[in-house]
N, C-alpha and C. Protein backbone atom coordinates (compact mmCIF):
# COMPACT_ATOMS: atom_id res chain seq x y z
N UNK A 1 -10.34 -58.52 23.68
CA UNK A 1 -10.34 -57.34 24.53
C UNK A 1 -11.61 -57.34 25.37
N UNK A 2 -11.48 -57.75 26.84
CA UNK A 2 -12.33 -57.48 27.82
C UNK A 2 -13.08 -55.65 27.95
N UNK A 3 -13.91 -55.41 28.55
CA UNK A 3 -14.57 -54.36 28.71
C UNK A 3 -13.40 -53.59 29.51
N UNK A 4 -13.01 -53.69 30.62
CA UNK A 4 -11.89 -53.66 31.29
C UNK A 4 -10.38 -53.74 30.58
N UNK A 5 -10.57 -53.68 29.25
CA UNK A 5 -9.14 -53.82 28.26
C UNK A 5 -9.37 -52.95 27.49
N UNK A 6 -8.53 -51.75 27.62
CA UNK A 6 -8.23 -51.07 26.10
C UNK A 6 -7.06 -50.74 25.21
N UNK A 7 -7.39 -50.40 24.00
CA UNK A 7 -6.27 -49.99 23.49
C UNK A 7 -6.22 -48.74 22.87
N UNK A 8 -4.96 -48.20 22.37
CA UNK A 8 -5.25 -47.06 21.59
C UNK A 8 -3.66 -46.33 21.09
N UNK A 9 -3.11 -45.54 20.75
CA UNK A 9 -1.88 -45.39 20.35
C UNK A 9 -2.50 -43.86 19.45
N UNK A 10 -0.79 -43.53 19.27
CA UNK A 10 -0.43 -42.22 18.00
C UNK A 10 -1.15 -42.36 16.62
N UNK A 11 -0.98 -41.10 15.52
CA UNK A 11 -1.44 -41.35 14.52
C UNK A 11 -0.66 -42.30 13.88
N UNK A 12 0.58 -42.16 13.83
CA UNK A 12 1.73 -42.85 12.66
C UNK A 12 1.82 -44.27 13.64
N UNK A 13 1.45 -44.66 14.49
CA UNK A 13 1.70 -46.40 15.23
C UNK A 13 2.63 -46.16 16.36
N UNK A 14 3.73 -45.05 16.34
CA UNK A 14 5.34 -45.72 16.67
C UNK A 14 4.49 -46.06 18.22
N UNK A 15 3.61 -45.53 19.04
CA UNK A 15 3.86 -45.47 20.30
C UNK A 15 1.93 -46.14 20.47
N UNK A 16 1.99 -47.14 20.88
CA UNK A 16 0.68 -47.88 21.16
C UNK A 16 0.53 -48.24 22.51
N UNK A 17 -0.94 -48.16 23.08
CA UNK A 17 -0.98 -48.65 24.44
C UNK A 17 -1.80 -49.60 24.98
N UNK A 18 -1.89 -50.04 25.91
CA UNK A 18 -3.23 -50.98 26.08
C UNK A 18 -3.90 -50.53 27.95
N UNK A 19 -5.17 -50.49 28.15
CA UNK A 19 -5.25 -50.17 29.27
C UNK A 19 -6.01 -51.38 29.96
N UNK A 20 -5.20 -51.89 31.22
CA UNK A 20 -6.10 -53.06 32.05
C UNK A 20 -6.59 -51.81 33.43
N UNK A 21 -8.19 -52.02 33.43
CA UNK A 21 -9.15 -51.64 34.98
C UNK A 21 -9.68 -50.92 34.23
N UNK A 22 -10.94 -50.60 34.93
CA UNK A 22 -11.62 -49.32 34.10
C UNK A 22 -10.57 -47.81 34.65
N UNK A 23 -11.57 -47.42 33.04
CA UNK A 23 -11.12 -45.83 33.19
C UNK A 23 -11.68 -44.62 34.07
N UNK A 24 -11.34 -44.04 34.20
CA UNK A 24 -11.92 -42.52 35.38
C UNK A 24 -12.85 -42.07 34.58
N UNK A 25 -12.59 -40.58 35.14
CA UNK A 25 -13.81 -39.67 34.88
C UNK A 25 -13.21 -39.51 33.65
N UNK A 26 -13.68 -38.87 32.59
CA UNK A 26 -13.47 -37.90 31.20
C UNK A 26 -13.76 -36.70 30.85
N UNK A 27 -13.21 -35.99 31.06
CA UNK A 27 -12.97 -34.39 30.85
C UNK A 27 -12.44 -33.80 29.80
N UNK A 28 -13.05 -32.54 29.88
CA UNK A 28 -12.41 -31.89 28.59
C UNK A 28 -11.60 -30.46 29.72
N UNK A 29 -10.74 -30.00 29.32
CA UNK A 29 -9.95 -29.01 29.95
C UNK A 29 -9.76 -28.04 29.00
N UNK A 30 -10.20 -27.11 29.75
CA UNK A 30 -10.06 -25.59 28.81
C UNK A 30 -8.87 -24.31 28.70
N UNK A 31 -7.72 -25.16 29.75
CA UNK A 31 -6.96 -24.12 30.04
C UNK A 31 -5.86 -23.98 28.83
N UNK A 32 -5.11 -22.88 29.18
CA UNK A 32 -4.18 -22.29 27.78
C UNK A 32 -3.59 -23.50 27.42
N UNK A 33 -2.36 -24.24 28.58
CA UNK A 33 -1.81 -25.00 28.44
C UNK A 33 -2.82 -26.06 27.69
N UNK A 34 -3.50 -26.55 27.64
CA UNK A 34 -4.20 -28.01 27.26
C UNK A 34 -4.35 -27.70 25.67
N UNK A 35 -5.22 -25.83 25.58
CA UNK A 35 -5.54 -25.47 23.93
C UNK A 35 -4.16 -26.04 23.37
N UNK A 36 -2.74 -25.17 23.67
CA UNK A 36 -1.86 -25.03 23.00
C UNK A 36 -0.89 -26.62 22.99
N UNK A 37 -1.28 -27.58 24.03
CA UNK A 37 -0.69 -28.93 23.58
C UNK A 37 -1.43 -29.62 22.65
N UNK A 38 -2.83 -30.04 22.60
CA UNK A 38 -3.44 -30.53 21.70
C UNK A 38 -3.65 -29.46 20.33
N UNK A 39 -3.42 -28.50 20.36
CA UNK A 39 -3.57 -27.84 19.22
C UNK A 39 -5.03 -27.50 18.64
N UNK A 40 -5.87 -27.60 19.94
CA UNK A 40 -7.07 -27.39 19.64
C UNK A 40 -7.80 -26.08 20.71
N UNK A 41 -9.36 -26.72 20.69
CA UNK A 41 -10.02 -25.39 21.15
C UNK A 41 -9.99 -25.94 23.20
N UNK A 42 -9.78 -27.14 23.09
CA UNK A 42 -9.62 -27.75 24.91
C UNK A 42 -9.03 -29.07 24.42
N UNK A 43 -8.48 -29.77 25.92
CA UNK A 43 -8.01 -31.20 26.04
C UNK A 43 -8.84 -32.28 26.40
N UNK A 44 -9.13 -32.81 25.77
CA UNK A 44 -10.04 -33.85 26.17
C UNK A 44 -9.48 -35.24 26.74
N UNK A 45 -9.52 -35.63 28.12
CA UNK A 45 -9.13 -36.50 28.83
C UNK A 45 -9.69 -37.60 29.24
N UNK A 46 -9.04 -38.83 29.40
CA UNK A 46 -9.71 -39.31 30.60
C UNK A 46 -8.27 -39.99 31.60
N UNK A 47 -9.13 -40.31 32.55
CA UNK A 47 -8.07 -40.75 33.68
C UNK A 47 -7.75 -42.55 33.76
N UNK A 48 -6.60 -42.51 33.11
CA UNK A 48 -6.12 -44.39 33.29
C UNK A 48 -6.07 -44.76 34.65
N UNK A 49 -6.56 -46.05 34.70
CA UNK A 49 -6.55 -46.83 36.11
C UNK A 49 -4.91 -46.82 36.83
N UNK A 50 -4.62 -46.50 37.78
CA UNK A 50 -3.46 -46.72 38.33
C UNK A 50 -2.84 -48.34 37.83
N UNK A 51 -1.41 -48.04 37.84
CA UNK A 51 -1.02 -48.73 37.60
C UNK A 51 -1.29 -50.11 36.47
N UNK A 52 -2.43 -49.50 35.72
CA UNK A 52 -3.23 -50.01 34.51
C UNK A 52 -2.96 -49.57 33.12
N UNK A 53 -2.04 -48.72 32.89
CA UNK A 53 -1.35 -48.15 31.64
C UNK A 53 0.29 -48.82 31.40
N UNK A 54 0.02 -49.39 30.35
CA UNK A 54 0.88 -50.30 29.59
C UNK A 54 1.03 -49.98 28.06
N UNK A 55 2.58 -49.97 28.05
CA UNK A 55 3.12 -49.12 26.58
C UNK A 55 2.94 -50.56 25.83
N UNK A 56 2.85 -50.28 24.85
CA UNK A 56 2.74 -51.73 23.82
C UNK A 56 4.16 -51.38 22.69
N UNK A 57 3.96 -50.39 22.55
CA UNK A 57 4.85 -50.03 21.00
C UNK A 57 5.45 -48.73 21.65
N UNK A 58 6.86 -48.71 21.41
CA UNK A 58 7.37 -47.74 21.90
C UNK A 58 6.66 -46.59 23.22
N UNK A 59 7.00 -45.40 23.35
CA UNK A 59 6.61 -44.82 24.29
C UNK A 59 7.01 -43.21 23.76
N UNK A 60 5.61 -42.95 25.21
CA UNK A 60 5.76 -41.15 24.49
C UNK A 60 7.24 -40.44 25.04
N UNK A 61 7.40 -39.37 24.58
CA UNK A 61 8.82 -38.68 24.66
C UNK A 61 7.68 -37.78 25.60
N UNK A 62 8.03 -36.56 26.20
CA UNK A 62 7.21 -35.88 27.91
C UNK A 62 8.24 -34.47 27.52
N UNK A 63 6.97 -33.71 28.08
CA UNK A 63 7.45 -32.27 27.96
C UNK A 63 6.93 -31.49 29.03
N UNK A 64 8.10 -31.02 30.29
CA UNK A 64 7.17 -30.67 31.80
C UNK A 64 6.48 -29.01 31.10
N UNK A 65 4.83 -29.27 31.23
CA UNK A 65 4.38 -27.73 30.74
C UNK A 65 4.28 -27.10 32.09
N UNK A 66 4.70 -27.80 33.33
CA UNK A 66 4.42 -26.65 33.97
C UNK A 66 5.34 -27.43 35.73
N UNK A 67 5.23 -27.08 36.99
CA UNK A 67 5.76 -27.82 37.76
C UNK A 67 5.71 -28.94 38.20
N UNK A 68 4.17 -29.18 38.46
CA UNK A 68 4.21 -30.83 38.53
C UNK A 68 3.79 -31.49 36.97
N UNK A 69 3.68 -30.90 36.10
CA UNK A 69 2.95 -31.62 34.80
C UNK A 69 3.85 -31.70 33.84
N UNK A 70 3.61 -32.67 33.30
CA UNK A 70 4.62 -33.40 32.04
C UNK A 70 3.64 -33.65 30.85
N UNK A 71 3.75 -34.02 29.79
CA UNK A 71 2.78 -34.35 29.15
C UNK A 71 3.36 -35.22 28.10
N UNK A 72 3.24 -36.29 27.52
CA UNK A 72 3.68 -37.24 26.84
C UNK A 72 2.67 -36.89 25.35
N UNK A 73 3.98 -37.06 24.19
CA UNK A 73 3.52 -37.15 22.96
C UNK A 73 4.70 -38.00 22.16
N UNK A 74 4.35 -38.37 20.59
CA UNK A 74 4.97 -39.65 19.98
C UNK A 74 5.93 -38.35 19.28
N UNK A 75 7.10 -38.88 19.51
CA UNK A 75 8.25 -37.99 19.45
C UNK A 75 8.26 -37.67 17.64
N UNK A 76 7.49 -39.14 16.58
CA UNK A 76 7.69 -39.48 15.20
C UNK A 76 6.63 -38.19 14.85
N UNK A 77 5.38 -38.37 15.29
CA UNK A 77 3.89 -37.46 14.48
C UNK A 77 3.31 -36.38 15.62
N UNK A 78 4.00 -36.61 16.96
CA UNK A 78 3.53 -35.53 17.18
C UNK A 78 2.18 -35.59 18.06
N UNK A 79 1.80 -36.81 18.13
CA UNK A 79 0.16 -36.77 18.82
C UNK A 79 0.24 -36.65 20.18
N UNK A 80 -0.91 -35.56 20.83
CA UNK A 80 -0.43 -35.68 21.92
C UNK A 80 -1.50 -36.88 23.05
N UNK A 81 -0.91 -37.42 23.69
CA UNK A 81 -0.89 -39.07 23.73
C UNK A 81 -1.47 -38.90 25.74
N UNK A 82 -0.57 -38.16 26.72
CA UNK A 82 -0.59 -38.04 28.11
C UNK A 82 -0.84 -36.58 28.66
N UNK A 83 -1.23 -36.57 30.05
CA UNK A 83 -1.20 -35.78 30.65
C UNK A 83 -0.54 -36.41 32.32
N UNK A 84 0.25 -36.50 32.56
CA UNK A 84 0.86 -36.50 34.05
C UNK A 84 0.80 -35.82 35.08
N UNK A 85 0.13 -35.98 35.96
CA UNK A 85 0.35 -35.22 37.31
C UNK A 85 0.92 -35.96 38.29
N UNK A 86 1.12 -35.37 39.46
CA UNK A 86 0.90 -35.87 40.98
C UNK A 86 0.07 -37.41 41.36
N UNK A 87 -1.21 -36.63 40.87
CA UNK A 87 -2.35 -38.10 41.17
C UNK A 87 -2.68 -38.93 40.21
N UNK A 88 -1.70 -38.93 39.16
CA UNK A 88 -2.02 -40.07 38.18
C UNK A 88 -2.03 -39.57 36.54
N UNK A 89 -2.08 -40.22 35.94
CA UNK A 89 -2.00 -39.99 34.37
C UNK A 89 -3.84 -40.39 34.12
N UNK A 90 -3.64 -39.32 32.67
CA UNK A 90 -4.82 -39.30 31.62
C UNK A 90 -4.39 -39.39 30.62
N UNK A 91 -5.22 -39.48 29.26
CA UNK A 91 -5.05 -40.23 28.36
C UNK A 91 -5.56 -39.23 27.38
N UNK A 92 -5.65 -38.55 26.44
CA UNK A 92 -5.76 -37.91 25.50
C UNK A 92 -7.40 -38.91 24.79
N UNK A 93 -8.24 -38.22 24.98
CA UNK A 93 -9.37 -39.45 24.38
C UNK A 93 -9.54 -39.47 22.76
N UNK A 94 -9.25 -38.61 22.15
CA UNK A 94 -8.95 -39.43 20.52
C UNK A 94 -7.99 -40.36 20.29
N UNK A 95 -6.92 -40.71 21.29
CA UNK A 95 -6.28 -41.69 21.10
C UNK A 95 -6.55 -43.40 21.36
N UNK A 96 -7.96 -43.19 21.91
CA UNK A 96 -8.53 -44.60 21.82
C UNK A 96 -8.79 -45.02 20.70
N UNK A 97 -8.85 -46.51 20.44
CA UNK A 97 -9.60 -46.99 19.36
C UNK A 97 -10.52 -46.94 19.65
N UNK A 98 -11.66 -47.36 20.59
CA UNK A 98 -12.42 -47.03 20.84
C UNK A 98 -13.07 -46.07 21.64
N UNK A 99 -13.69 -44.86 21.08
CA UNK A 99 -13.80 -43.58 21.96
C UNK A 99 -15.39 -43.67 21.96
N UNK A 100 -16.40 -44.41 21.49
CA UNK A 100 -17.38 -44.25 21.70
C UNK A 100 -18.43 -43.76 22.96
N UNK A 101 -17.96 -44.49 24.05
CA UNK A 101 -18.29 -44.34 25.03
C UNK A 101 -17.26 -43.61 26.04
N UNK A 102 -16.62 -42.47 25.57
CA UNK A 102 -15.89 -41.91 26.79
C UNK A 102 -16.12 -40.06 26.36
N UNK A 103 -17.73 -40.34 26.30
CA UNK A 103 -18.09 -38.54 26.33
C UNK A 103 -17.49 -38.16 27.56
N UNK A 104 -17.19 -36.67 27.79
CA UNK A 104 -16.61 -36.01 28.57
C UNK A 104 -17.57 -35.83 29.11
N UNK A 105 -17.68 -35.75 30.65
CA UNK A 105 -18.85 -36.14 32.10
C UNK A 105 -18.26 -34.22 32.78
N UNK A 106 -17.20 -33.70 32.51
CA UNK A 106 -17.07 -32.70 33.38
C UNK A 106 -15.81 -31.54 32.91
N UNK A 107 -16.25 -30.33 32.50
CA UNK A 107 -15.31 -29.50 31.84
C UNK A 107 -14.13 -28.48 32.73
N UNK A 108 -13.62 -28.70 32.84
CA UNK A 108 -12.21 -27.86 33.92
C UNK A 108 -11.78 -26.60 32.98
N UNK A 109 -11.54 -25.64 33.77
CA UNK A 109 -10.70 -24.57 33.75
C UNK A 109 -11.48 -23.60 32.45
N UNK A 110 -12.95 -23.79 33.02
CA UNK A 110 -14.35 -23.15 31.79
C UNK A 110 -13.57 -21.87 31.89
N UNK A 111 -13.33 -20.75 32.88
CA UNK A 111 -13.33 -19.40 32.81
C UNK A 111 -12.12 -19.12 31.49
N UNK A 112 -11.50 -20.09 31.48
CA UNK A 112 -10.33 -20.06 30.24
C UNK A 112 -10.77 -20.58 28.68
N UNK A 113 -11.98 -20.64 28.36
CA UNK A 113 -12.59 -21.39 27.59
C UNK A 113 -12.44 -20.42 26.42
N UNK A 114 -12.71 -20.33 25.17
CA UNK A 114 -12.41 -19.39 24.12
C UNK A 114 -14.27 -19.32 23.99
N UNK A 115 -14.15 -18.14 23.84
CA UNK A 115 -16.11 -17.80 24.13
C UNK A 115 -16.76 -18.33 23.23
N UNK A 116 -16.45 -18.44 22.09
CA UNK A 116 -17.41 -19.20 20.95
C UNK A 116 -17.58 -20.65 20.67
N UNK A 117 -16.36 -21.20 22.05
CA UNK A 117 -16.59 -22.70 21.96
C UNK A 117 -17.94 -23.25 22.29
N UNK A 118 -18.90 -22.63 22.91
CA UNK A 118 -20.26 -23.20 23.43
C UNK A 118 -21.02 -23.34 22.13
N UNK A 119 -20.61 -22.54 21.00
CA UNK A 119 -21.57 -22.36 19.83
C UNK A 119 -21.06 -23.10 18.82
N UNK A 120 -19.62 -23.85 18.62
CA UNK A 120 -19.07 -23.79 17.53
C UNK A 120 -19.53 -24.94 16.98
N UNK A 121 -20.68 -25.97 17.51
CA UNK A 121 -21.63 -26.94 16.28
C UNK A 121 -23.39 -26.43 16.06
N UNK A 122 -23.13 -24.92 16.49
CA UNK A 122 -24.37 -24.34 15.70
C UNK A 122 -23.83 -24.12 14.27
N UNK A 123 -22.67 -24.16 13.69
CA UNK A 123 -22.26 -23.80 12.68
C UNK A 123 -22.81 -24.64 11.60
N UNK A 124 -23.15 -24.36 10.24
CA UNK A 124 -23.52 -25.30 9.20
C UNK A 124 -22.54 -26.53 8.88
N UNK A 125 -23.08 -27.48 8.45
CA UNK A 125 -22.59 -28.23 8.17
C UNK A 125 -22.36 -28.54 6.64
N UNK A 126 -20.95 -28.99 6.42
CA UNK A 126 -20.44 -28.86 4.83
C UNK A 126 -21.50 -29.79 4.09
N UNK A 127 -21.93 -29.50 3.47
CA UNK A 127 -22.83 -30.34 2.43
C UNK A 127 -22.57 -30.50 1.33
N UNK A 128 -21.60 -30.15 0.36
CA UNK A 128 -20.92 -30.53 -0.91
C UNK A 128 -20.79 -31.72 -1.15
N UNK A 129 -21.03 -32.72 -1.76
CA UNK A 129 -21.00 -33.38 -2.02
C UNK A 129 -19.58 -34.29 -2.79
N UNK A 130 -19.47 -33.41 -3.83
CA UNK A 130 -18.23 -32.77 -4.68
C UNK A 130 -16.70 -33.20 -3.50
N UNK A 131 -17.16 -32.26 -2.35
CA UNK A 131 -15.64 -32.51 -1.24
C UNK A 131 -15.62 -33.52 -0.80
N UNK A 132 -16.96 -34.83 -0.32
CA UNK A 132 -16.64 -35.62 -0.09
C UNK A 132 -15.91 -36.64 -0.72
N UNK A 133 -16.80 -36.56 -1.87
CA UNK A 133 -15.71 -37.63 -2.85
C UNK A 133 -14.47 -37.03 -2.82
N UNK A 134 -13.70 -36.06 -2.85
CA UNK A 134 -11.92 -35.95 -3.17
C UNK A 134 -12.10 -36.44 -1.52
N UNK A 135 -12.79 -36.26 -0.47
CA UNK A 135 -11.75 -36.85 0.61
C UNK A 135 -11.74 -38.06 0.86
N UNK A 136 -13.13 -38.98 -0.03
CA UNK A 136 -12.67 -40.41 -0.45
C UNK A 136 -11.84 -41.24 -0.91
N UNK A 137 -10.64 -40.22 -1.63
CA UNK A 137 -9.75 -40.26 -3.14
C UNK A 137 -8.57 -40.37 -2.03
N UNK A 138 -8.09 -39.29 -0.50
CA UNK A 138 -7.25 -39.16 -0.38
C UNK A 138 -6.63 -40.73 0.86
N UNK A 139 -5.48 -40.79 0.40
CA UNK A 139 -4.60 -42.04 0.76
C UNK A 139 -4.47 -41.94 2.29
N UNK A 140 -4.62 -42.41 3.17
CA UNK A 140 -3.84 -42.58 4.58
C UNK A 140 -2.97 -43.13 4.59
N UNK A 141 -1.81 -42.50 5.65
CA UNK A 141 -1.03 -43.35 6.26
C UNK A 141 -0.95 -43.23 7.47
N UNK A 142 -2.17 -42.58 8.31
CA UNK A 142 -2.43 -42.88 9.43
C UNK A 142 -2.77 -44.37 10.09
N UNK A 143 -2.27 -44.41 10.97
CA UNK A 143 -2.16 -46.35 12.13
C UNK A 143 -3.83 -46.24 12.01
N UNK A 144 -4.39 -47.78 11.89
CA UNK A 144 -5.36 -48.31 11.85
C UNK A 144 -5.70 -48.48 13.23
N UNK A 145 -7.14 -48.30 13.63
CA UNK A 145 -7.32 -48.61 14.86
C UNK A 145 -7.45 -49.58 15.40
N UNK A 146 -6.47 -50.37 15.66
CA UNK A 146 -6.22 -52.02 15.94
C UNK A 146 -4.86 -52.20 15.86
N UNK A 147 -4.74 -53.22 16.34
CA UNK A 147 -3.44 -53.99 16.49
C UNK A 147 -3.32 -55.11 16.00
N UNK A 148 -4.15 -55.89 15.25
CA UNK A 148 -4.31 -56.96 15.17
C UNK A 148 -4.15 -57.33 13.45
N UNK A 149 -3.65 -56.27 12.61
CA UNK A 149 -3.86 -56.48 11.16
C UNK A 149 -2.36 -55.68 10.70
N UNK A 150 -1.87 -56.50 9.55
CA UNK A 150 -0.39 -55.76 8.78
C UNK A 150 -0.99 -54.22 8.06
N UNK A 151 -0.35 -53.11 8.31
CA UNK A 151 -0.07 -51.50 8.35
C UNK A 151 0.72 -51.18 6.84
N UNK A 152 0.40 -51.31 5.80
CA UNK A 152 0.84 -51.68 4.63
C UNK A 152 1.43 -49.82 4.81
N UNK A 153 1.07 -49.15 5.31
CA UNK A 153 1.99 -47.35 5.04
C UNK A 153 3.41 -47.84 5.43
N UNK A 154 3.57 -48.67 6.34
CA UNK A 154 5.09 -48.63 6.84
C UNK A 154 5.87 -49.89 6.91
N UNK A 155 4.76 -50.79 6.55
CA UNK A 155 5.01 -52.00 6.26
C UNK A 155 5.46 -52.92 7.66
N UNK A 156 4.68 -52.15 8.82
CA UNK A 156 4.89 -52.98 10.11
C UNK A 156 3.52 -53.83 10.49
N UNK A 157 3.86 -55.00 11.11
CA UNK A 157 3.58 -56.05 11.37
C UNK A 157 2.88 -55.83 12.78
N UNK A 158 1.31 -55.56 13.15
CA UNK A 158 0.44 -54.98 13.84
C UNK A 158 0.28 -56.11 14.82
């Protein structure tokens, strides 16, 4: 995988992608629609190179949230995977394998923001010790971040 090559896919595998060109800007989006598709507090994006987004493993199933917007998720788990417009598709950025380097550069649709999101890693951090170990204990069968190794949850061939 070139610098210029990525990959990334759903939790459960069915729907994997690979991206050739670099990527756009990376944003996080604060509007209703974005909270209530990702299921979180905003959408965090970035923008795939035209014509540089390539399905590897199946493909997302699309749900229009609004007139020009569609949004692609893995029909099996549910992740939400796209954002579609007019000027191009974005990419849901936890769905990279590698997300290291795609901090969000610019936040959209702030006035819609839920007010305590500016504060919500002043919050303490869990320190039990005790919880980490049981969440050491618990099993995945979430897709490995790669493509390149056998997926023993479903017994598919990576």
């Amino acid at each position: 995988m070139t610098e210029d090559t990525r990959t990334g896919g759903c939790q459960c595998g069915a729907v994997r992608f690979r991206i050739h060109g670099e990527l756009g800007r990376a944003s996080i989006c604060h509007c209703r629609m974005c909270q209530k598709a990702f299921g979180g507090f905003f959408g965090p994006l970035v923008s795939a190179p035209k014509d540089g987004l390539e399905w590897t493993r199946g493909a997302p199933k699309y749900f229009q949230s609004s007139v020009n917007i569609d949004r692609g998720f893995c029909e099996d788990c549910g992740t939400p995977l796209t954002y579609r417009h007019p000027g191009g598709v974005e990419l849901a950025i936890g769905t990279f394998d590698n997300r290291d380097d795609l901090a969000p550069q610019i936040q959209v649709n702030f006035h819609s923001r839920l007010p305590w999101v500016t504060s919500i890693f002043d919050a303490p951090v869990h320190g039990d010790p005790e919880f980490y170990v049981q969440q050491e204990q618990v099993i995945s069968f979430q897709h490995p971040d790669h493509d390149t190794q056998i997926w023993p949850a479903k017994g598919l061939h990576l």
